[in-house]
N, C-alpha and C. Protein backbone atom coordinates (compact mmCIF):
# COMPACT_ATOMS: atom_id res chain seq x y z
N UNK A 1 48.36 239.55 194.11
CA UNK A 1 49.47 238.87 194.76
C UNK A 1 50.28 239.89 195.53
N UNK A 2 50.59 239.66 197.11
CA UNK A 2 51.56 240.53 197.45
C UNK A 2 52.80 240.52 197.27
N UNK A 3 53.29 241.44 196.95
CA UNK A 3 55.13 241.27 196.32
C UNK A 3 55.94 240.67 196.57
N UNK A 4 56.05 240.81 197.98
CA UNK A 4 57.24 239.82 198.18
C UNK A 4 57.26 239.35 200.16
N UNK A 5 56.07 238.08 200.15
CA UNK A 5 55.68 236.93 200.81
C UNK A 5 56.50 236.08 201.36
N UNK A 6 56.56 235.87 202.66
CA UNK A 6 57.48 235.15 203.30
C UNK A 6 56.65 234.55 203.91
N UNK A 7 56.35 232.97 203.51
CA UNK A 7 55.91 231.71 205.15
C UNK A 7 56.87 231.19 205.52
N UNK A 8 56.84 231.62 206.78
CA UNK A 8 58.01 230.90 208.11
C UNK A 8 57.25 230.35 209.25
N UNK A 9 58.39 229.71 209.90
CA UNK A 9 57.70 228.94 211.41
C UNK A 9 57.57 230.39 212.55
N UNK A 10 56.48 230.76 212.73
CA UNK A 10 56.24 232.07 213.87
C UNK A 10 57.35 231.08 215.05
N UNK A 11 57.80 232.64 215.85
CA UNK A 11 58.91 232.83 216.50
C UNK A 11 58.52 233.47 217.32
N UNK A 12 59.09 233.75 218.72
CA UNK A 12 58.64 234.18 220.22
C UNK A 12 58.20 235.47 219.80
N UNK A 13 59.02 236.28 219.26
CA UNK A 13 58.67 237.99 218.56
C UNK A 13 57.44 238.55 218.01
N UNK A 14 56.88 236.92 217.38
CA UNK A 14 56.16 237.14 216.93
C UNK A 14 54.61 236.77 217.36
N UNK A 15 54.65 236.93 218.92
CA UNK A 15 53.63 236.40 219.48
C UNK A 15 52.86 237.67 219.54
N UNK A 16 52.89 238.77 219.64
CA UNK A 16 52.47 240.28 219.75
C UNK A 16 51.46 240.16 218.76
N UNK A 17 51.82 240.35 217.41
CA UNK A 17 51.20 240.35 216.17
C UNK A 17 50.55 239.04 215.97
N UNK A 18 50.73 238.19 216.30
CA UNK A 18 49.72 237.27 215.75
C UNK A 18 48.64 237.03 217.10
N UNK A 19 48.98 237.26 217.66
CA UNK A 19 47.66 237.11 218.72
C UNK A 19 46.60 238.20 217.90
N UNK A 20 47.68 239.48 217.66
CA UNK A 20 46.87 240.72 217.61
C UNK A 20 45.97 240.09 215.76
N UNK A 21 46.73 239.73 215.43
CA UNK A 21 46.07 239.26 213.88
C UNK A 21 44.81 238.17 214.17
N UNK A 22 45.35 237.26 215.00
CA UNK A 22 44.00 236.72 215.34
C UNK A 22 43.42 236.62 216.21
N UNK A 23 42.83 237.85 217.01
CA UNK A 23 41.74 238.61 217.69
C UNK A 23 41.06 239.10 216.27
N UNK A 24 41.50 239.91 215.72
CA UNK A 24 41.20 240.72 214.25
C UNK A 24 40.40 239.50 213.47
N UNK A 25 41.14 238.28 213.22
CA UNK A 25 40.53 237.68 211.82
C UNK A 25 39.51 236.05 212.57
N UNK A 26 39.49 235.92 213.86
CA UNK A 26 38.46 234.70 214.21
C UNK A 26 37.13 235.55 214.04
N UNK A 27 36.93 236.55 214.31
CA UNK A 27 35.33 236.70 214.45
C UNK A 27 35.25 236.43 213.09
N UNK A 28 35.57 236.75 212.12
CA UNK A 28 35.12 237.09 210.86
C UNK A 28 34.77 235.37 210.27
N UNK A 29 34.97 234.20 210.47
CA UNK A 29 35.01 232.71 210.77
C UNK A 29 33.98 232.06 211.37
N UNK A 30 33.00 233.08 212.20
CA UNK A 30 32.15 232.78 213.36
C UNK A 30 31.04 232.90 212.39
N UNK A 31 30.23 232.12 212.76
CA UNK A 31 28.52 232.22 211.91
C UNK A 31 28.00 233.22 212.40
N UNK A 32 27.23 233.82 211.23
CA UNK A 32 26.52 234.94 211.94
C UNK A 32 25.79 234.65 213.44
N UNK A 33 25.77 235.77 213.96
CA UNK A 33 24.34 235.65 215.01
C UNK A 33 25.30 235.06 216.15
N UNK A 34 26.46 234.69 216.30
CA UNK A 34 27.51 234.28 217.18
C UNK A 34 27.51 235.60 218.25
N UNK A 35 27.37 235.13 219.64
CA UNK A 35 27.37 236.11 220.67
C UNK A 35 29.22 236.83 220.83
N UNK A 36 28.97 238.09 221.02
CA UNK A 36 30.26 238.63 220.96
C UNK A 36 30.83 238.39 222.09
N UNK A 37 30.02 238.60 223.12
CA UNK A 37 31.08 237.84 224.44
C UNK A 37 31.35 236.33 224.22
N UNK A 38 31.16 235.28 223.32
CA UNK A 38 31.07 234.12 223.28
C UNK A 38 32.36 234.28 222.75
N UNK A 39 32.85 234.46 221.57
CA UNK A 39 34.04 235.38 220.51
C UNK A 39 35.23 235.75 221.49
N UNK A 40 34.82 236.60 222.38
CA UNK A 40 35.51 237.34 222.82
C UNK A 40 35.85 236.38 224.41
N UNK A 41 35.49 235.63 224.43
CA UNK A 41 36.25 234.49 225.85
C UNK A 41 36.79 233.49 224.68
N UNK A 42 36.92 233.30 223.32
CA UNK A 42 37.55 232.01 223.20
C UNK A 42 38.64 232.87 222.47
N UNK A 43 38.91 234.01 222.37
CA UNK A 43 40.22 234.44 221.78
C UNK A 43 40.80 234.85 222.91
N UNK A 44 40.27 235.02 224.19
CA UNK A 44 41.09 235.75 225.26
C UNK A 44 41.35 234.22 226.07
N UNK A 45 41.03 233.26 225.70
CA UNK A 45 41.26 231.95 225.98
C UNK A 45 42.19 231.14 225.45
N UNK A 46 41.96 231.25 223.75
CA UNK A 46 42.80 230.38 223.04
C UNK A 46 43.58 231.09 222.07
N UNK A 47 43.38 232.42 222.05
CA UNK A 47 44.39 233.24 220.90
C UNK A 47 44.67 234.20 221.53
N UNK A 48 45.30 234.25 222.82
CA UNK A 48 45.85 234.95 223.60
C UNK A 48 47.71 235.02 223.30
N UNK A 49 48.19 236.44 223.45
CA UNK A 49 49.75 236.06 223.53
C UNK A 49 50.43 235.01 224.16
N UNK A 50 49.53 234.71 225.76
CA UNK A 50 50.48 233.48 226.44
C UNK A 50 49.59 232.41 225.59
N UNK A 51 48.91 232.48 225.10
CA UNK A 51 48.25 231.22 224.31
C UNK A 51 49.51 230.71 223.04
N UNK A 52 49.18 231.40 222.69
CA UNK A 52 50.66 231.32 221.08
C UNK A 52 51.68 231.27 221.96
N UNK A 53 52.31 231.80 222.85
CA UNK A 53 53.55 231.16 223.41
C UNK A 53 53.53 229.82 223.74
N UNK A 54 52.59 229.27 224.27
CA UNK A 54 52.40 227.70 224.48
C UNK A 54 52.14 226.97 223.06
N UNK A 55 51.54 227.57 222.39
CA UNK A 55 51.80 226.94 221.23
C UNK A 55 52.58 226.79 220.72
N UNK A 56 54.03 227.83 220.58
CA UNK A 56 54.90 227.61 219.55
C UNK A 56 56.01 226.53 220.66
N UNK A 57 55.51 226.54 221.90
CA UNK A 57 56.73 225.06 222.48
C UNK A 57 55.79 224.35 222.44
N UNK A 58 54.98 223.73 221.84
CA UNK A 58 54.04 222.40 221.95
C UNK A 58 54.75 221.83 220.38
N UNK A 59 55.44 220.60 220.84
CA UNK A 59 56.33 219.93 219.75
C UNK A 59 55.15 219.06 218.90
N UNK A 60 53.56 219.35 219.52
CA UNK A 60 52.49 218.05 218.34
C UNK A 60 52.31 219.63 217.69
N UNK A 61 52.25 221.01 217.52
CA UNK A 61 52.15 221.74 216.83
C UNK A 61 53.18 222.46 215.83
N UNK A 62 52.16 223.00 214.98
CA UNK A 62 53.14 223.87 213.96
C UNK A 62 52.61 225.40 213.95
N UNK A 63 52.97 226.00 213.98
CA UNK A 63 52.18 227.60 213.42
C UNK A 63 53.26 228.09 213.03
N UNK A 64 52.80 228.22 211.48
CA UNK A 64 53.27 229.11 210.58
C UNK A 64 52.64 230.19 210.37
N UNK A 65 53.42 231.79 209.82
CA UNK A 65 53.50 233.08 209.61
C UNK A 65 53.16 233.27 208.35
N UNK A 66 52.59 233.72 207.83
CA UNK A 66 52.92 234.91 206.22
C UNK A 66 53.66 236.32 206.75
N UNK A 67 54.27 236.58 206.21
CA UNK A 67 55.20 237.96 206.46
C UNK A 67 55.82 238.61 205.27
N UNK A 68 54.39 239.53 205.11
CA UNK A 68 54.61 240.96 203.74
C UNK A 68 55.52 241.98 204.55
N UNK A 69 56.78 242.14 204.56
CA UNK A 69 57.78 243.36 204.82
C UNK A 69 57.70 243.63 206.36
N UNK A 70 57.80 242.75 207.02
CA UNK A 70 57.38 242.39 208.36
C UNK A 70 56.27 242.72 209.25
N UNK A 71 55.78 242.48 208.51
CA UNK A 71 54.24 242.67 208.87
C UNK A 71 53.62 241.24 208.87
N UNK A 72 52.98 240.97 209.70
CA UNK A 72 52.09 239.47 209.47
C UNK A 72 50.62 239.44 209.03
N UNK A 73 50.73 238.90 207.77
CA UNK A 73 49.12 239.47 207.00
C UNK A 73 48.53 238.05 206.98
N UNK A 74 49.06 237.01 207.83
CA UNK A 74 48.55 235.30 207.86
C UNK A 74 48.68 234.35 208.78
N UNK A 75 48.21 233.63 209.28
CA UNK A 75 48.85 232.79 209.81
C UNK A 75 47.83 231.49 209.97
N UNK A 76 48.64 230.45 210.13
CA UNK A 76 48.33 228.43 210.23
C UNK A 76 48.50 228.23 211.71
N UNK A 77 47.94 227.08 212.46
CA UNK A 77 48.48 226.54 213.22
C UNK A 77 47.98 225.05 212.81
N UNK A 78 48.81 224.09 212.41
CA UNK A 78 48.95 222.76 212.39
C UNK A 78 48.99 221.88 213.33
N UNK A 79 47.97 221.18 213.57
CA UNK A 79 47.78 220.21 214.50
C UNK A 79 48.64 218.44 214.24
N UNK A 80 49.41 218.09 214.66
CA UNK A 80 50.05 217.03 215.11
C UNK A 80 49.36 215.83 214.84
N UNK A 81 48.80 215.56 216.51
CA UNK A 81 48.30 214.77 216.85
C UNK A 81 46.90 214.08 216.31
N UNK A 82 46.58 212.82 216.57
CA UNK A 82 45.41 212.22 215.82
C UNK A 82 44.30 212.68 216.47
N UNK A 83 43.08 213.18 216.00
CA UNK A 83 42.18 213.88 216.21
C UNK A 83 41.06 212.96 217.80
N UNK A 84 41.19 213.93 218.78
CA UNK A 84 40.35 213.72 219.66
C UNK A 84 39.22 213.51 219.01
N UNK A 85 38.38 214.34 218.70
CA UNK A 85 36.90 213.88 218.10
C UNK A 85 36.38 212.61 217.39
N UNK A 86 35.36 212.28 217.64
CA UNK A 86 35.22 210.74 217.47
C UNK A 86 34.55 210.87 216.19
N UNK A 87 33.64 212.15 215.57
CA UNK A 87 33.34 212.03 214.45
C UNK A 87 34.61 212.33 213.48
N UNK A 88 35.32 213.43 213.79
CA UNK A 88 36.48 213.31 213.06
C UNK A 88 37.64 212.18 212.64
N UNK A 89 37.31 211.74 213.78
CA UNK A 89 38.29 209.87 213.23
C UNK A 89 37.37 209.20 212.47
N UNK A 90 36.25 209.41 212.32
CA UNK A 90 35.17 208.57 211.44
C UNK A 90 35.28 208.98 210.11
N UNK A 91 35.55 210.20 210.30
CA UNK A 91 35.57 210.77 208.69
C UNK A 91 36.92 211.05 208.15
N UNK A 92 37.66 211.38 208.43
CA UNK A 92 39.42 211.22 207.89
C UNK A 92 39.69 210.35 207.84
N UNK A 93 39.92 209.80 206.33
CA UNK A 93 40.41 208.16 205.94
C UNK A 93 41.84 208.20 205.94
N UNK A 94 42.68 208.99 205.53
CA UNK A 94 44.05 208.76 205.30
C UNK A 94 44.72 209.47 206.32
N UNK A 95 45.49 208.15 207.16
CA UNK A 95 45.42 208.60 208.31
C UNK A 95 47.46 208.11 208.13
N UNK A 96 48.41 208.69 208.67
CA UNK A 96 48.14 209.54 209.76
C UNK A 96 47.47 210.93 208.52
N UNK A 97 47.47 211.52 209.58
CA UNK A 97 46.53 213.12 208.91
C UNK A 97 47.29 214.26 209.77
N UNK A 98 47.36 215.44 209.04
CA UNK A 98 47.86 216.88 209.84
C UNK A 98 46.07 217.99 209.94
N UNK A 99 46.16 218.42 211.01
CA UNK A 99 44.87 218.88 211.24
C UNK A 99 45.50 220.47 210.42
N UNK A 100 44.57 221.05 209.76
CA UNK A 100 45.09 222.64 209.79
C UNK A 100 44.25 223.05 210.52
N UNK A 101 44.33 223.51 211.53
CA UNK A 101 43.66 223.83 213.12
C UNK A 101 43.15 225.50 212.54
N UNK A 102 44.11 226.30 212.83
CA UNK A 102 43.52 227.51 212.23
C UNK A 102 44.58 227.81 210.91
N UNK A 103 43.74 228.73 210.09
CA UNK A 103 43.68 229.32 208.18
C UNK A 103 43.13 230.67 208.57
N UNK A 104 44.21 231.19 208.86
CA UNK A 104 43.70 233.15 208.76
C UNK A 104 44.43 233.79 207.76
N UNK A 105 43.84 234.86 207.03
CA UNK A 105 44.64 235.91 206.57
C UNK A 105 43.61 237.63 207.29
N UNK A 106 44.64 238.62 207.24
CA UNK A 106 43.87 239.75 207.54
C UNK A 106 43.19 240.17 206.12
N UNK A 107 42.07 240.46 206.44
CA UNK A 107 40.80 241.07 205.70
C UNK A 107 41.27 242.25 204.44
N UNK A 108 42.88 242.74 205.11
CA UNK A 108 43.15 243.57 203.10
C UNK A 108 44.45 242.60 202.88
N UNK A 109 45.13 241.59 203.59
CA UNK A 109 45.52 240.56 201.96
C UNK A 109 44.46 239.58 201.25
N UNK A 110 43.28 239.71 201.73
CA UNK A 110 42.16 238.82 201.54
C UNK A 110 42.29 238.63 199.47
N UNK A 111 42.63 237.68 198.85
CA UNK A 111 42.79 237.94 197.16
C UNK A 111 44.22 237.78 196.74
N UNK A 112 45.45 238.46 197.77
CA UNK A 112 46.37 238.39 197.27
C UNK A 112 47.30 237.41 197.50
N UNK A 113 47.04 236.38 197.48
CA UNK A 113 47.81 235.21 197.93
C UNK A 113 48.53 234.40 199.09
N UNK A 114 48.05 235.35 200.15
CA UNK A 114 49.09 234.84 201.72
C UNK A 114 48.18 233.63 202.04
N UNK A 115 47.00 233.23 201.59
CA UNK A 115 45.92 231.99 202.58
C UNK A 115 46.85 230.70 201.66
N UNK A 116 46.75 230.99 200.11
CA UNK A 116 47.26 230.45 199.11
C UNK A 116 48.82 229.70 199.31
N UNK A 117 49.36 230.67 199.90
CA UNK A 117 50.63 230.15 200.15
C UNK A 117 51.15 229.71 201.51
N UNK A 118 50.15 230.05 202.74
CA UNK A 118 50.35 229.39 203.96
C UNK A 118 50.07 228.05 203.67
N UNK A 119 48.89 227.74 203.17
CA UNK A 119 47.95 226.16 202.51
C UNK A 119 49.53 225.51 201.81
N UNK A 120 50.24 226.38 200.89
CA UNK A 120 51.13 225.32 200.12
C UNK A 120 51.97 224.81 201.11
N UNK A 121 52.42 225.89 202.75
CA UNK A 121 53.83 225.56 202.98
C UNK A 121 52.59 224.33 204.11
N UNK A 122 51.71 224.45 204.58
CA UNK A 122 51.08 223.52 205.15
C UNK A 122 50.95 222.00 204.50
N UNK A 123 50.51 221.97 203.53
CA UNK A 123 50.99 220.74 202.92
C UNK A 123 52.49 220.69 202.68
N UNK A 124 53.46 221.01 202.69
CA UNK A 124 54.82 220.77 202.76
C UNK A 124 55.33 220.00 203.76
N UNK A 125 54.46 220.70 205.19
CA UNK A 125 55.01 219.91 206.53
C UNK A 125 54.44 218.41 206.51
N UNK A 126 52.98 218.54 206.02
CA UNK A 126 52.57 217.34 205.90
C UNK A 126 53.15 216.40 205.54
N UNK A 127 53.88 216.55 204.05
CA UNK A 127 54.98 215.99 203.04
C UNK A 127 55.97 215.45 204.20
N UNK A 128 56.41 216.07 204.55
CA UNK A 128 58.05 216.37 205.16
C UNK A 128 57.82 215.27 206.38
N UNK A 129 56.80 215.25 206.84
CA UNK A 129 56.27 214.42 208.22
C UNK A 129 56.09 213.10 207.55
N UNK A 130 55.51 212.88 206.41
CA UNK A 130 55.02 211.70 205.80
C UNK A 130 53.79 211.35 206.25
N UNK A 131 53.11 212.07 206.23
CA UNK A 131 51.66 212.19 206.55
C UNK A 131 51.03 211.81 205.12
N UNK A 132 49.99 211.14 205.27
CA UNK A 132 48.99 210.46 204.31
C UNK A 132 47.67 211.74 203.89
N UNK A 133 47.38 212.85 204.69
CA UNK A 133 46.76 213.97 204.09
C UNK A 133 46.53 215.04 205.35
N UNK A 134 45.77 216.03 204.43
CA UNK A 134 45.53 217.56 205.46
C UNK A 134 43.71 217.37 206.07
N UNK A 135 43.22 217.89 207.57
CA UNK A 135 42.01 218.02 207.44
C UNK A 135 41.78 219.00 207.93
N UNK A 136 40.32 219.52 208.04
CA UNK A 136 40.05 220.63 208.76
C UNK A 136 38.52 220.30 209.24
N UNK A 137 38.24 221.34 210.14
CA UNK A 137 36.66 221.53 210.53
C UNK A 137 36.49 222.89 209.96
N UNK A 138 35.26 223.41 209.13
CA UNK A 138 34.83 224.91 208.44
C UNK A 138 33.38 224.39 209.07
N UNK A 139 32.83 226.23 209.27
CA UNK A 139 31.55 226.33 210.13
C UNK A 139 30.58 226.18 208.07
N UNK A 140 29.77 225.06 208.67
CA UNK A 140 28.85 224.91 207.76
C UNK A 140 28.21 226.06 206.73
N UNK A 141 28.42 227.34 207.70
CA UNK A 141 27.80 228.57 207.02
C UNK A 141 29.05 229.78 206.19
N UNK A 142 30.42 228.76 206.28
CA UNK A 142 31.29 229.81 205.88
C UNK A 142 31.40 228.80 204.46
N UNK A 143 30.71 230.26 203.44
CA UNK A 143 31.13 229.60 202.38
C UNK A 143 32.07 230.12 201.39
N UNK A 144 32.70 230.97 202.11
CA UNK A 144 34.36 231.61 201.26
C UNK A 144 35.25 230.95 201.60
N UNK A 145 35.09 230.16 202.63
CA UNK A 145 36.23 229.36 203.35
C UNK A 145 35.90 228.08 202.81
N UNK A 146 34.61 227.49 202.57
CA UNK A 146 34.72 226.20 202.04
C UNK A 146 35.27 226.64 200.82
N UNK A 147 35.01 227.63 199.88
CA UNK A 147 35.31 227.55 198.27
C UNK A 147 36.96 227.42 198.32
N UNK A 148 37.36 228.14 199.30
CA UNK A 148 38.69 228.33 199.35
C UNK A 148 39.74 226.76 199.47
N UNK A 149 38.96 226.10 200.22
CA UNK A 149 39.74 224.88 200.73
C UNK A 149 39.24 224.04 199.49
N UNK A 150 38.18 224.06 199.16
CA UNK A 150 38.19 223.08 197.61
C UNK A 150 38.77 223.47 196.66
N UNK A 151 39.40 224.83 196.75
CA UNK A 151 40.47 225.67 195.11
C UNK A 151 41.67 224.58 195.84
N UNK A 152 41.87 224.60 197.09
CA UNK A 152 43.33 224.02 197.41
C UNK A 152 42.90 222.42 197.54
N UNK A 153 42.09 222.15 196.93
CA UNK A 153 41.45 220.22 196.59
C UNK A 153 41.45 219.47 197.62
N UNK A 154 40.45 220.38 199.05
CA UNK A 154 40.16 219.22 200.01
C UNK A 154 38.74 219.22 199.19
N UNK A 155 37.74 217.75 199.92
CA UNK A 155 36.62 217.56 200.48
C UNK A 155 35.92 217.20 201.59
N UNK A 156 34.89 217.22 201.51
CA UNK A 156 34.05 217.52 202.58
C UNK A 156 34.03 215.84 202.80
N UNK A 157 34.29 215.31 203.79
CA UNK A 157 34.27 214.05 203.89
C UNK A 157 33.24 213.43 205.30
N UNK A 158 32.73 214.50 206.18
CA UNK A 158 32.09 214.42 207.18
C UNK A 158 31.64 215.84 208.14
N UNK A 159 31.24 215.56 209.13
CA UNK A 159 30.68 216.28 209.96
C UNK A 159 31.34 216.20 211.62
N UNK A 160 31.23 217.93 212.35
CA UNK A 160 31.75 217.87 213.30
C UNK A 160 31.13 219.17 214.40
N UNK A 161 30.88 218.72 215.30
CA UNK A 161 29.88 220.13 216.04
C UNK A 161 31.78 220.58 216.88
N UNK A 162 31.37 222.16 216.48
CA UNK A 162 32.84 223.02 217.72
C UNK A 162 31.40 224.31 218.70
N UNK A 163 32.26 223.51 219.58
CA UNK A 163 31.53 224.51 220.85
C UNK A 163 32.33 225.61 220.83
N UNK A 164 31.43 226.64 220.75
CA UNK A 164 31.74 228.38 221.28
C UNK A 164 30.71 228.74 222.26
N UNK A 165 31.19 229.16 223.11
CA UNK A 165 30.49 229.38 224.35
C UNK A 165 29.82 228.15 224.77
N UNK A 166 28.65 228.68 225.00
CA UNK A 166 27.71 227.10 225.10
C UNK A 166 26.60 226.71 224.22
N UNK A 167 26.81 227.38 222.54
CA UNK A 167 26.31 227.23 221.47
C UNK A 167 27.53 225.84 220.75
N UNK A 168 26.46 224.99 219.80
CA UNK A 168 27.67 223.81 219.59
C UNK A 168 27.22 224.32 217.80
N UNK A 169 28.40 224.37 217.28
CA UNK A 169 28.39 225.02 215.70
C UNK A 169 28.14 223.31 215.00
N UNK A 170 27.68 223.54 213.93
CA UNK A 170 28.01 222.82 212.97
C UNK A 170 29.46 222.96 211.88
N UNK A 171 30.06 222.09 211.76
CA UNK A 171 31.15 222.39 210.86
C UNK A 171 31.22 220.96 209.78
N UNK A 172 31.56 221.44 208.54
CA UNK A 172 32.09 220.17 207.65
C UNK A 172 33.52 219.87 207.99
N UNK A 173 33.91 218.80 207.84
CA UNK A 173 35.17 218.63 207.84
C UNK A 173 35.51 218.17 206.64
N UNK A 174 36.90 218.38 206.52
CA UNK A 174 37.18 218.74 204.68
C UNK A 174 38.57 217.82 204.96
N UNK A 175 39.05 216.81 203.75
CA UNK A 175 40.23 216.40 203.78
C UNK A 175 40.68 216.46 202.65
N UNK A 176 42.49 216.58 202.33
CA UNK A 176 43.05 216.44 201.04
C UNK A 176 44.14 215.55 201.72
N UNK A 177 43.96 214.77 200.59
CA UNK A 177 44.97 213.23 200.18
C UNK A 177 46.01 213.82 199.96
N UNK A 178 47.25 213.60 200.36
CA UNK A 178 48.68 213.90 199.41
C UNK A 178 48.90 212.88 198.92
């Protein structure tokens, strides 16, 4: 456990470090055998600093921080809105639903509780919204990340392909009921 853990709503300041945290922690998410230039256009695309600046004024989003002694060893971004994907509306029953879009921690709090406690304050917003449950998409082949999301009592309730590059992944999609 790290000592003393702070989840907050990320803040303009904090667009530096979390871009920089997740450049660092998406590859590690990617199925093996994933092309590195493939990796490397969807973080300079979608986890870019001006990327997280548009995110944190997009009012259907949330992204939350972990912050060990100001340092950011985590971070969420919570999706809003009802899921574009047509298999994903097929498979999320309790609807409305909060997407947890991205679940990072950096690779040495990996054990000590920041994924653990972003997940709690993520179901909080859910709560707070009155949302009926949490979902996600995990790449079929990540199986520290599925174990992880069933310790925090989603399931696997369906199926969902995410394009990287012009490879289309397989992913489960996982839901928890509140």
């Amino acid at each position: 456990m790290i000592d003393v853990l702070t989840v907050r709503p990320a803040v303009d300041t904090d667009v530096p470090a979390l871009a920089a945290l997740a450049a660092r922690t998406f590859p590690l998410a990617c199925p093996p055998g994933t092309a590195t230039a493939d990796i490397e256009t969807f973080v300079a695309a979608s986890l870019s600093e001006n990327a997280f600046r548009g995110y944190l004024r997009d009012e259907d989003r949330r992204v939350l921080v972990a912050d060990h002694d100001g340092v950011l060893v985590g971070y969420t971004m919570l999706g809003l809105r009802p899921p574009d994907d047509r298999d994903v509306r097929a498979a999320v029953r309790d609807i409305p639903a909060v997407e947890v879009n991205k679940m990072y921690a950096d690779p040495a709090a990996h054990g000590r509780g920041a994924a653990g406690a972003l997940m709690e304050a993520a179901v909080d917003v859910a709560r707070d919204l009155g949302r009926a449950s949490l979902w996600l998409g995990v790449n079929h082949a990540n199986a520290r990340a599925q174990a992880f999301y069933r310790k925090c009592g989603f399931s696997p309730v369906g199926h969902r392909r995410f394009a990287l590059g012009d490879v289309l992944h397989e992913d489960f999609v996982f839901e928890r009921v509140l």
